[in-house]
Protein backbone atom coordinates (compact mmCIF):
# COMPACT_ATOMS: atom_id res chain seq x y z
CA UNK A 1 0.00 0.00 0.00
CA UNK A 2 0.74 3.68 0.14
CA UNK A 3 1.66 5.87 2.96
CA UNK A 4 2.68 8.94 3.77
CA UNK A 5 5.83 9.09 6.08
CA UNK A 6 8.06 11.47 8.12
CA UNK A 7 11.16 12.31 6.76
CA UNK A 8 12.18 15.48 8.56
CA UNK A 9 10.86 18.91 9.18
CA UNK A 10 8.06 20.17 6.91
CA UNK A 11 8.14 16.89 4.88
CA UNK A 12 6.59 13.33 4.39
CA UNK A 13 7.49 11.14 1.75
CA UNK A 14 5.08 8.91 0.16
CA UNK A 15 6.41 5.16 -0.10
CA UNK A 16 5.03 1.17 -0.58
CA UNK A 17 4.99 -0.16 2.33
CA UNK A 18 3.90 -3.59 3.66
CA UNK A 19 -0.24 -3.88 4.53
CA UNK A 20 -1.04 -3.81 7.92
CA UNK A 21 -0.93 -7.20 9.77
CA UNK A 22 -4.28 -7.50 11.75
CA UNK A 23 -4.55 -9.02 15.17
CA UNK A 24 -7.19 -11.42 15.93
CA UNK A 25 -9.46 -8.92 17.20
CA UNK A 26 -8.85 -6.20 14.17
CA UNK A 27 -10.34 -4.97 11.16
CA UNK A 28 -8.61 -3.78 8.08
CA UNK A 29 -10.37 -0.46 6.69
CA UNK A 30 -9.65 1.22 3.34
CA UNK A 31 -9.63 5.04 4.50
CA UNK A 32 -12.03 7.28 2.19
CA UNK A 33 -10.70 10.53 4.03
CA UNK A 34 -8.46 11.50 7.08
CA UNK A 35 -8.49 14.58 8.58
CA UNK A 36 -5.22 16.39 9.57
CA UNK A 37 -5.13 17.38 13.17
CA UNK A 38 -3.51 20.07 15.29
CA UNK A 39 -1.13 17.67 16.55
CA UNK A 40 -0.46 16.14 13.42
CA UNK A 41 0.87 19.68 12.54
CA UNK A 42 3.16 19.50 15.66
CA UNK A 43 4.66 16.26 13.90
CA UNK A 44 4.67 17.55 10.52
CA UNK A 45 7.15 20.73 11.61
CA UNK A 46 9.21 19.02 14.20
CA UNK A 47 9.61 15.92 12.11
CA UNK A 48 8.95 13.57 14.73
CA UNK A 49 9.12 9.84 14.41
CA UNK A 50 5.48 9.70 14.77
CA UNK A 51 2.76 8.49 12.20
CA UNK A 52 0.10 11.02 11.75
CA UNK A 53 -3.27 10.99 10.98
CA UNK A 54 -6.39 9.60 12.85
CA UNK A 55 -9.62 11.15 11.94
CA UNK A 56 -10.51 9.00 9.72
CA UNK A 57 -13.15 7.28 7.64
CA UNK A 58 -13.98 4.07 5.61
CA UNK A 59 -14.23 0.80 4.27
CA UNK A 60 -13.88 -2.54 6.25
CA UNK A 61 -12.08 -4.87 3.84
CA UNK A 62 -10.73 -7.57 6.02
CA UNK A 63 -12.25 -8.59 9.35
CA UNK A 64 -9.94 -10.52 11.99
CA UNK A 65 -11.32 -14.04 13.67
CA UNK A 66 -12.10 -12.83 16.56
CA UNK A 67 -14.07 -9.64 15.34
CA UNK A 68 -17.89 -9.71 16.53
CA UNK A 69 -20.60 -7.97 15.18
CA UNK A 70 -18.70 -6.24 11.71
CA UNK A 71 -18.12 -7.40 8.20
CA UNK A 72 -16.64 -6.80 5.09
CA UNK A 73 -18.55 -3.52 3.22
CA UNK A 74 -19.14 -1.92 6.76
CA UNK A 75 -18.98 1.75 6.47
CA UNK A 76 -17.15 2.94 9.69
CA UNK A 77 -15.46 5.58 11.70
CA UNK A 78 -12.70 5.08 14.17
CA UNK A 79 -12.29 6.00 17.90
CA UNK A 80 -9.70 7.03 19.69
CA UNK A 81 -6.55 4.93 19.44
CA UNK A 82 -3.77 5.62 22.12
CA UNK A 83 -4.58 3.48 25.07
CA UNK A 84 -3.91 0.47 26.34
CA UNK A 85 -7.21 0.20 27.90
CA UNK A 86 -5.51 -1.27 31.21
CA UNK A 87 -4.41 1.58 32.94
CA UNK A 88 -5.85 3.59 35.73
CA UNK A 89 -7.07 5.96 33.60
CA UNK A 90 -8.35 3.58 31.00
CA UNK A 91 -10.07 1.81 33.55
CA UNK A 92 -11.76 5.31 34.63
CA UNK A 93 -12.86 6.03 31.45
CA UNK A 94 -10.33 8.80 31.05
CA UNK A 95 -8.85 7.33 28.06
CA UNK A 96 -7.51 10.59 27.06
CA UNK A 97 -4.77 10.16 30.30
CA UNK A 98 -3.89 6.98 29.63
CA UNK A 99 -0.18 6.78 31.25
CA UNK A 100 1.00 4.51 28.01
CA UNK A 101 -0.58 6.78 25.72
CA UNK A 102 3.34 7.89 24.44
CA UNK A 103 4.35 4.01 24.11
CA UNK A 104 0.53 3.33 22.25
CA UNK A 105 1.00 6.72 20.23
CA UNK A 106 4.40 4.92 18.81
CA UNK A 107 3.14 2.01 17.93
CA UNK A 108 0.29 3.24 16.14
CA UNK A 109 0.64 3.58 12.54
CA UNK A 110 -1.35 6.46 10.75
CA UNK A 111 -4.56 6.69 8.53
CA UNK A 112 -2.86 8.79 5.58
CA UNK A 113 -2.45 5.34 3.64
CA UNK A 114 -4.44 3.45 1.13
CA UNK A 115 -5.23 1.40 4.81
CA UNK A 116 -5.44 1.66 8.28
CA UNK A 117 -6.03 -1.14 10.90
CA UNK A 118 -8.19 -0.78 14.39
CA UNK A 119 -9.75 -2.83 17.09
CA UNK A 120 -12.84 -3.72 16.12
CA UNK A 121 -14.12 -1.96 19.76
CA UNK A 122 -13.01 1.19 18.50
CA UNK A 123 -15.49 1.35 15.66
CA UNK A 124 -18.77 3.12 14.95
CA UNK A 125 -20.82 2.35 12.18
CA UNK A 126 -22.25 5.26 9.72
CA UNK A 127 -25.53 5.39 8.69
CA UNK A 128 -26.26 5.50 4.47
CA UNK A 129 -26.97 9.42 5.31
CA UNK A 130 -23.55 10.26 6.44
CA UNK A 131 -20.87 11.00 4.28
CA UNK A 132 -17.24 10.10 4.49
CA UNK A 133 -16.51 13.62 5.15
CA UNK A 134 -18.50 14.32 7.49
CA UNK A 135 -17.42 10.92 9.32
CA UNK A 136 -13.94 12.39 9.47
CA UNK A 137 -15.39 15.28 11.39
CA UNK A 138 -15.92 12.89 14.42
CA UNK A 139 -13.18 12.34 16.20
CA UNK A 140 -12.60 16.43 16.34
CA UNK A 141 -16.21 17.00 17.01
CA UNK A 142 -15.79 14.61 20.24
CA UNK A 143 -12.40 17.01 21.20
CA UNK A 144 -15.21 19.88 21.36
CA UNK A 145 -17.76 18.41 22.86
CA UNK A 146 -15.15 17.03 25.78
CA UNK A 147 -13.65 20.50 26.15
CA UNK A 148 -17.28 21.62 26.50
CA UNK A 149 -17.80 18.88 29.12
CA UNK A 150 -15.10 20.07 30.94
CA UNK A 151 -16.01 23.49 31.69
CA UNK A 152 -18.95 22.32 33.23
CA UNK A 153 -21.34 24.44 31.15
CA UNK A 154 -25.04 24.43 31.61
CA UNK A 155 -27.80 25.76 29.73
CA UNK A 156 -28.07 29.60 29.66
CA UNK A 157 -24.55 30.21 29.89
CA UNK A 158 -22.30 32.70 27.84
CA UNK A 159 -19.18 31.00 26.15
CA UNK A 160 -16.52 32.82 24.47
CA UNK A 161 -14.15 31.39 21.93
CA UNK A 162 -10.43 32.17 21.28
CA UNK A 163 -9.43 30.99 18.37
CA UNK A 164 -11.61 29.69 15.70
CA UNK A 165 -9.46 27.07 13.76
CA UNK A 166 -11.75 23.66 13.00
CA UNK A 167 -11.64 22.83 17.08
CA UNK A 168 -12.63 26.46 17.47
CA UNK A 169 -15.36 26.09 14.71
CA UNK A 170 -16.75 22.72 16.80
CA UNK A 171 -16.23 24.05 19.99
CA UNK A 172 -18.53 27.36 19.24
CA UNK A 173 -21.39 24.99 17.25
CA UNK A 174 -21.54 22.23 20.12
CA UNK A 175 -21.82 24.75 22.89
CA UNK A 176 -24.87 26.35 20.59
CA UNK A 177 -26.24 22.84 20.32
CA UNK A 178 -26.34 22.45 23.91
CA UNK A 179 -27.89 25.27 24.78
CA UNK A 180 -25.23 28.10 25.61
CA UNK A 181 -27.39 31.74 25.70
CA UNK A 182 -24.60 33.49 23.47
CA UNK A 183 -21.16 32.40 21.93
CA UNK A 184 -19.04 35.11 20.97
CA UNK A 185 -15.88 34.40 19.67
CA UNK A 186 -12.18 36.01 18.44
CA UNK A 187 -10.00 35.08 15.46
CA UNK A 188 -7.46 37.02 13.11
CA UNK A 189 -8.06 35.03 10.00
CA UNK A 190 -10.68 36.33 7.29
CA UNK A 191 -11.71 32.96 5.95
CA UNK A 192 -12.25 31.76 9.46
CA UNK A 193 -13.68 33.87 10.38
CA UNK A 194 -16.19 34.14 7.10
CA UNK A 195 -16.83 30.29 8.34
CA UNK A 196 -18.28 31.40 12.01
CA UNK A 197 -20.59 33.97 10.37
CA UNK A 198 -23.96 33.15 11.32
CA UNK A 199 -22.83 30.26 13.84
CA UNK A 200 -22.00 32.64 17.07
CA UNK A 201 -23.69 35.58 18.12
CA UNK A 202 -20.53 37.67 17.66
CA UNK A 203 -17.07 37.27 15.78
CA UNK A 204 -14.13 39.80 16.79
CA UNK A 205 -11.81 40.36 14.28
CA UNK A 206 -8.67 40.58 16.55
CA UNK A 207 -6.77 42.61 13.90
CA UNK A 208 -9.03 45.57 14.65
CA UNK A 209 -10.94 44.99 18.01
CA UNK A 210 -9.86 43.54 21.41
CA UNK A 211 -11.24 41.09 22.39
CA UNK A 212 -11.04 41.56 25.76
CA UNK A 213 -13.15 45.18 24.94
CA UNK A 214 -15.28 43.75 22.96
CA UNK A 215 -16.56 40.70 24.92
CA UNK A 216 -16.53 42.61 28.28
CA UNK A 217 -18.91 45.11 26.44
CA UNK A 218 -21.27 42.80 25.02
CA UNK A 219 -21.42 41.53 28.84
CA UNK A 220 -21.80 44.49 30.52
CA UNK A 221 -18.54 44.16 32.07
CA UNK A 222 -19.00 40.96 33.77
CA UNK A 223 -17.25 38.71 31.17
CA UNK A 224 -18.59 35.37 29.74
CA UNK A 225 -19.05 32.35 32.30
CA UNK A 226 -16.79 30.33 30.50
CA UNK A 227 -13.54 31.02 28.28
CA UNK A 228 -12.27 28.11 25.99
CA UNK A 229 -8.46 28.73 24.44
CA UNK A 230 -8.35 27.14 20.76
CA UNK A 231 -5.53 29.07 19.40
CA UNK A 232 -2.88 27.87 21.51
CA UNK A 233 -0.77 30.86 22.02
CA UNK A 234 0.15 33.22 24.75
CA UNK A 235 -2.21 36.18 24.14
CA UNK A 236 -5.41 34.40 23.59
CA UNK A 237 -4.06 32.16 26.97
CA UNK A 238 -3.80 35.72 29.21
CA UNK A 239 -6.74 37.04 27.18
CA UNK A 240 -8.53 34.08 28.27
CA UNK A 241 -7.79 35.12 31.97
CA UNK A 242 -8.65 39.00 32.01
CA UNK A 243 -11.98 37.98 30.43
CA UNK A 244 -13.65 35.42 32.33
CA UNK A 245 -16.01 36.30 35.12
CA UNK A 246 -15.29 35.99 38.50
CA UNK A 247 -16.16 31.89 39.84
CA UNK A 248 -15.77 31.31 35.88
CA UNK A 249 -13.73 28.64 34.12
CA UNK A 250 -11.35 28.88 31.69
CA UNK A 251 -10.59 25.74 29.03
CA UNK A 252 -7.58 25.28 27.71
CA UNK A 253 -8.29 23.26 24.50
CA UNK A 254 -5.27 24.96 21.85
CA UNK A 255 -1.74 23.11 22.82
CA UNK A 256 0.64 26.27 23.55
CA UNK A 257 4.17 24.96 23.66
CA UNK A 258 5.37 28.42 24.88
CA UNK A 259 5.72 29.85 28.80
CA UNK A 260 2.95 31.87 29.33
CA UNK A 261 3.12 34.51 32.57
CA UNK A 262 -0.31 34.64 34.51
CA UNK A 263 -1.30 36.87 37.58
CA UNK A 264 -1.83 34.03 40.00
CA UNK A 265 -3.52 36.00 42.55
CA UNK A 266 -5.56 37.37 40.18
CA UNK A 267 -6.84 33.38 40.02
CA UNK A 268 -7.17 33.42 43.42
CA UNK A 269 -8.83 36.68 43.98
CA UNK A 270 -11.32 35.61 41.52
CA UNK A 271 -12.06 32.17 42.21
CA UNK A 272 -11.06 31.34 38.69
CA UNK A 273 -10.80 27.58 37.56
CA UNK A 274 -8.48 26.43 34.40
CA UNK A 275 -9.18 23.20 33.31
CA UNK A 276 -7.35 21.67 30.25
CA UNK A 277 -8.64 19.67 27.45
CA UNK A 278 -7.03 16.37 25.92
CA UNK A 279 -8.87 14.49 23.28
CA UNK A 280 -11.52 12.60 24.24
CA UNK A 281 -13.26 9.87 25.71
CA UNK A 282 -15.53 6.82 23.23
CA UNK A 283 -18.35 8.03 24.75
CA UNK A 284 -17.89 11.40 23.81
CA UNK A 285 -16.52 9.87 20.22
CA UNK A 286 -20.67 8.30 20.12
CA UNK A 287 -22.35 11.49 21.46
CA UNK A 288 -20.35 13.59 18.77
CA UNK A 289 -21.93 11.37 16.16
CA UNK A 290 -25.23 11.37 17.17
CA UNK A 291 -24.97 15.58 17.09
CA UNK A 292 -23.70 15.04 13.65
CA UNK A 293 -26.13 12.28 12.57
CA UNK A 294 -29.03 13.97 13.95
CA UNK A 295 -28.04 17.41 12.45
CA UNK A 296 -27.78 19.17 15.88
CA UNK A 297 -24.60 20.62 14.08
CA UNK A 298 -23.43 20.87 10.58
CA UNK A 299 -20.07 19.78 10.05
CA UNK A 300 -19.89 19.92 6.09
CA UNK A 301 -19.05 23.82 5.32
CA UNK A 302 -15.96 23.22 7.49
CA UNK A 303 -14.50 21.17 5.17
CA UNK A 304 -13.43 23.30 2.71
CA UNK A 305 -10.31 21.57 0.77
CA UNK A 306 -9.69 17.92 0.02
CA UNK A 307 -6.60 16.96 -1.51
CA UNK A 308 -4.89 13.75 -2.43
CA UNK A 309 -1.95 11.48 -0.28
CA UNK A 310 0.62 12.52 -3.19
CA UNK A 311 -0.28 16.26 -2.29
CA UNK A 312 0.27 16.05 1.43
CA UNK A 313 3.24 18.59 1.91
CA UNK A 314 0.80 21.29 0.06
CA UNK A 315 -1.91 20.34 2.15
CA UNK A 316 -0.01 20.78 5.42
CA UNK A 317 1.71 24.09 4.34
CA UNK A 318 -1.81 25.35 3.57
CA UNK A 319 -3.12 24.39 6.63
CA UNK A 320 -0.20 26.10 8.43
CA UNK A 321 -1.27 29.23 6.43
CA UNK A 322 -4.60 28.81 8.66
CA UNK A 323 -6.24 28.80 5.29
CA UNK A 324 -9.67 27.67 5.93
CA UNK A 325 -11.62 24.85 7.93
CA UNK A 326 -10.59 21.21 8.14
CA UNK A 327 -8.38 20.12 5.50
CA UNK A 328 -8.81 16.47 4.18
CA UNK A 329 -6.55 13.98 2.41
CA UNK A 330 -8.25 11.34 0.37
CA UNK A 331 -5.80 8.23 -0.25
């Protein structure tokens, strides 16, 4: 089969390499489309020995012999893959902390190749009305909903957005599906934020308006209950801080590799919570496609390029452009 794989900074290499080799309790899936993550941009400019790519979507073409309930044709989507499942955390439920997630992460082997293999537990099946694409969607749209778990919010509640990349863009349509009394969000990119229009109740261009300002305005100076971070950097992470009300929570859901300063006290003084965000958890995975099944959200006008494996590089400098919504690669 094909594959794309890491061979330095900024560049994969796409090579024949051997099919997978299921286990007894596998299935071998011919990926329609995979999705390329945040981290898989981490991997992609560091060059790490890491395979990338796990949102994906397909076809079941080989079932293993201990596989139960799944058959050759099934159209499926994939859960979450890095955990042993035998941990503390695993056996919490927290899959997302699993303490051999770095040892599972190396073994896995990634989705942006003609096919991918998974346990046969980790599968959902799509219904004739779903597409591919919007099957790919999944596995971020359960990172949303899980950050929105997190911060605890109820019904009623005001939720501002930092950051409006695809998590962003899920984050700010689940917490409307479940009820949030206004999402008003902040991003610096036109075509992003082109793709919010009409989803939150206000976007802030951060080129012109602060954020901060802005959002404290529109509150009347209380500032939104809670504050989820999707850009991952260190002004939208001290933005995130100055704007939340006092006794409100603040997500972290954007992976910022830099130090960021913080007025402590000022977390004190206000009773503040931060929380952070890691993946998900498979029953987050099913929720996030019943709110896509059931059209609680619409996922399709966030994918808005698809590209083939032999254009990967493009399709990862493009996406490091911030060009856009989700960005899809079609083996």
């Amino acid at each position: 089969m094909r594959a794309a794989v890491v061979a330095g900074k900024k560049r994969f290499v796409i090579k024949n390499v051997p099919d997978p080799v299921l286990d007894n309790d596998e299935v071998m899936i011919k990926v329609q489309y995979c999705g390329i993550c945040g981290s898989d941009f981490h991997i992609f400019k560091t060059g790490a020995d890491i395979s990338a790519g796990h949102e994906f979507s397909g076809d079941i073409v080989e079932v293993g012999s201990d596989v139960e309930g799944w058959a050759v044709g099934d159209r499926v989507v994939v859960g979450p893959s890095t955990m042993c499942g035998v941990c503390f955390w695993c056996r919490r439920g927290e899959i997302e902390l699993c303490e051999q997630s770095d040892e599972e992460m190396l073994k896995y082997k990634g989705a942006f190749a003609t096919y991918a293999k998974a346990k046969y537990t980790r599968l959902r099946k799509l219904s004739d009305d779903l597409s591919y694409e919007q099957a790919s969607l999944v596995e971020p749209t359960s990172c949303a909903l899980h950050a929105i778990r997190k911060s605890r919010m109820e019904e009623g509640d005001v939720v501002a957005v930092l950051g409006l990349g695809p998590i962003g863009q899920l984050v700010a349509r689940v917490a409307k599906a479940l009820g949030a009394k206004a999402v008003y969000a902040a991003e610096i990119s036109p075509s992003r934020i082109e793709l919010a229009r009409g989803v939150v109740d206000e976007i802030i261009d951060a080129n012109a308006t602060n954020p901060v300002d802005r959002i404290l305005e529109l509150t009347h100076g209380m500032g939104p209950d809670i504050v989820i971070e999707c850009a991952g950097s260190v002004s939208t992470t001290q933005q995130s801080i100055a704007l939340v009300r006092k006794g409100g929570t603040i997500v972290i859901a954007g992976i910022c590799f830099d130090w960021v300063e913080i007025p402590v006290s000022n977390v004190l003084l206000r009773e503040l919570t931060i929380k952070g965000s890691l993946a998900c958890s498979m029953a987050e995975y099913a929720s996030a496609l019943e709110l896509i099944k059931e059209r609680k959200i619409d996922v399709s006008p966030l994918v808005t390029c698809k590209m083939p494996l032999d254009d990967i590089n493009e399709a990862f400098e493009k996406g490091l452009r911030a060009e856009g919504g989700k960005i899809l690669i079609k083996p």
